[in-house]
C-alpha atoms as a PDB file:
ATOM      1  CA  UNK A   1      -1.709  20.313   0.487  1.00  0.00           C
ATOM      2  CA  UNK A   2      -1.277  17.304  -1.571  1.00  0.00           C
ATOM      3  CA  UNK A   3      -1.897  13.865   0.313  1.00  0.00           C
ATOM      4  CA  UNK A   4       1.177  11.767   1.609  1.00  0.00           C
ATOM      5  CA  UNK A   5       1.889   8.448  -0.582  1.00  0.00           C
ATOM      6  CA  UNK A   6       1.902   5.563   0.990  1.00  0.00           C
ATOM      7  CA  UNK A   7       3.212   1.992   0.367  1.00  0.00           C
ATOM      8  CA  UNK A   8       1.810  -0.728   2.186  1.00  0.00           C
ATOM      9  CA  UNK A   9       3.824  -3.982   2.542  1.00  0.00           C
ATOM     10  CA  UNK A  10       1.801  -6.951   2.975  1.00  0.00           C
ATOM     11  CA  UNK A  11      -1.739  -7.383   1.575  1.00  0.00           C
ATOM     12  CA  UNK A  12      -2.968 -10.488   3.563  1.00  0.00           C
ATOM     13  CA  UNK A  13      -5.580 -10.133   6.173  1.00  0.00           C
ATOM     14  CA  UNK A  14      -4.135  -6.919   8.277  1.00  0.00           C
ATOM     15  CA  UNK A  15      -3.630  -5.033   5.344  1.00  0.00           C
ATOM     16  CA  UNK A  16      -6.449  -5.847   3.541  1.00  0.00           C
ATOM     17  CA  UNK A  17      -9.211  -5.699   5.761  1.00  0.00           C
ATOM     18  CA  UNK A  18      -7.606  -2.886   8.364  1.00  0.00           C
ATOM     19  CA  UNK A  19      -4.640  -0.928   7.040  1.00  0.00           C
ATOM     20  CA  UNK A  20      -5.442  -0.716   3.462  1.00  0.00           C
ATOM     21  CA  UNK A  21      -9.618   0.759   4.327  1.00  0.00           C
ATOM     22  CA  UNK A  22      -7.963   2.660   7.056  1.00  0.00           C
ATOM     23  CA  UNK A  23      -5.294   4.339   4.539  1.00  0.00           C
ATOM     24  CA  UNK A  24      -7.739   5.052   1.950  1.00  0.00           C
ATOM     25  CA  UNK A  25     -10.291   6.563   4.972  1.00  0.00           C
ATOM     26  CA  UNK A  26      -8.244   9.115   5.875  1.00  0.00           C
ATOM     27  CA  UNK A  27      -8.350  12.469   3.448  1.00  0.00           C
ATOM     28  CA  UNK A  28      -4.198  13.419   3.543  1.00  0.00           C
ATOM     29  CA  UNK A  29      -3.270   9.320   2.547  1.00  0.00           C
ATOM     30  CA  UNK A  30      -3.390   8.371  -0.540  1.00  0.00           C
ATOM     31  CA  UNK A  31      -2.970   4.506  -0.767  1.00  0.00           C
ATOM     32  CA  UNK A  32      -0.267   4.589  -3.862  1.00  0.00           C
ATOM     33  CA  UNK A  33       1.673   0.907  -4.283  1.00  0.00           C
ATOM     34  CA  UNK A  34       0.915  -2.076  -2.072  1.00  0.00           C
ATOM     35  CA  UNK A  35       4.064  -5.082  -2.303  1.00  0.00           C
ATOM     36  CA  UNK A  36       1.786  -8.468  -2.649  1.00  0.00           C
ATOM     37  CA  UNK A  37       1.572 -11.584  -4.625  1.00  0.00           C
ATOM     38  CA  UNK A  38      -1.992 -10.758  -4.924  1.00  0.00           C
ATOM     39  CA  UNK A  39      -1.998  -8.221  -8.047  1.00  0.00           C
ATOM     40  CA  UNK A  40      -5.211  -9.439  -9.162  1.00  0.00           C
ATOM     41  CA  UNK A  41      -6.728  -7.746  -5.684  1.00  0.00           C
ATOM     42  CA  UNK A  42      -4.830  -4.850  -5.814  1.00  0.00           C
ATOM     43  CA  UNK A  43      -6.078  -3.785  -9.135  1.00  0.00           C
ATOM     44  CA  UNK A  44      -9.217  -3.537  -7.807  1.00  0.00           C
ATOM     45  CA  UNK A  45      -7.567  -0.147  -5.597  1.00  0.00           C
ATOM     46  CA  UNK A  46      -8.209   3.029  -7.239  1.00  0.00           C
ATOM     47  CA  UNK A  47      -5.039   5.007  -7.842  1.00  0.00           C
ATOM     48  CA  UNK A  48      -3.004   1.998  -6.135  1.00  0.00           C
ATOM     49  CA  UNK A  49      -0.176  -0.142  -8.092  1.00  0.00           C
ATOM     50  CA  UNK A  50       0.964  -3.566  -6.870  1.00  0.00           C
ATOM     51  CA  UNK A  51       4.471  -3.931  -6.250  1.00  0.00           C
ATOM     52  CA  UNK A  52       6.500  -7.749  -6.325  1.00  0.00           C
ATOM     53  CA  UNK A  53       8.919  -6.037  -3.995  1.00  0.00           C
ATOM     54  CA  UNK A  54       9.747  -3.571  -1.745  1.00  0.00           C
ATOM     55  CA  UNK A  55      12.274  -1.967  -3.374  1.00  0.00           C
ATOM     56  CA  UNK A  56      10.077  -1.950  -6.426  1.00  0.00           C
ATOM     57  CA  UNK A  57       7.553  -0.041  -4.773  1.00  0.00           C
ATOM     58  CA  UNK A  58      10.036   2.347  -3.644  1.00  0.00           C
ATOM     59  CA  UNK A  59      11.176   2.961  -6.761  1.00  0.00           C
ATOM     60  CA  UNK A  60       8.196   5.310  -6.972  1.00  0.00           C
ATOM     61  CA  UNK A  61       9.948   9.116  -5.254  1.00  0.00           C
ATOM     62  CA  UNK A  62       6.560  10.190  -4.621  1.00  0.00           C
ATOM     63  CA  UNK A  63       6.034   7.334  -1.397  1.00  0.00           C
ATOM     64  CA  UNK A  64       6.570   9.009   1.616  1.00  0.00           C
ATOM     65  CA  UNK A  65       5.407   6.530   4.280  1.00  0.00           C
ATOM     66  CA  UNK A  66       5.512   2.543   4.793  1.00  0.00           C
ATOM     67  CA  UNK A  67       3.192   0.864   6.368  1.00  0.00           C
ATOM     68  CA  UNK A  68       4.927  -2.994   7.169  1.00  0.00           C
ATOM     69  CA  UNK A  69       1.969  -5.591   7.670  1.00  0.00           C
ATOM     70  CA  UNK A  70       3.575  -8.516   7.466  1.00  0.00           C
ATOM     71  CA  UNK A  71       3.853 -11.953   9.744  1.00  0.00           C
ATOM     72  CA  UNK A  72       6.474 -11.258  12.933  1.00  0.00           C
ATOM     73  CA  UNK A  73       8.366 -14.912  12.274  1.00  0.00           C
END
């Protein structure tokens, strides 16, 4: 079975240092865009792209599941 795509939204400290590790950890994710301003750090993700956007992330039909990590306020 192929892993599920997932998009992360928000690549400051929660998703870097817990979601994005945690997404990659698990054998059926497969960590596929992340929507940041940091595209430098992103490229650093094998198999991930950065997005500017959410919708431009979602552009993608393959994403399957969002993970939001982004500030409450």
């Amino acid at each position: 079975m192929a892993p599920i795509a997932v998009a992360l939204v928000g690549y400051g400290y929660g998703g870097r240092v817990f979601h994005a590790p945690l997404i990659r950890a698990v054998p059926r994710l497969k960590l596929s865009a992340v929507v940041t301003s940091r595209r430098e750090q992103v490229a650093a993700i094998p198999g991930a792209r950065a997005a500017s956007t959410l919708t431009e992330a979602l552009e993608d039909p393959a994403i399957q599941l969002v993970v939001v990590v982004t500030p409450t306020e």
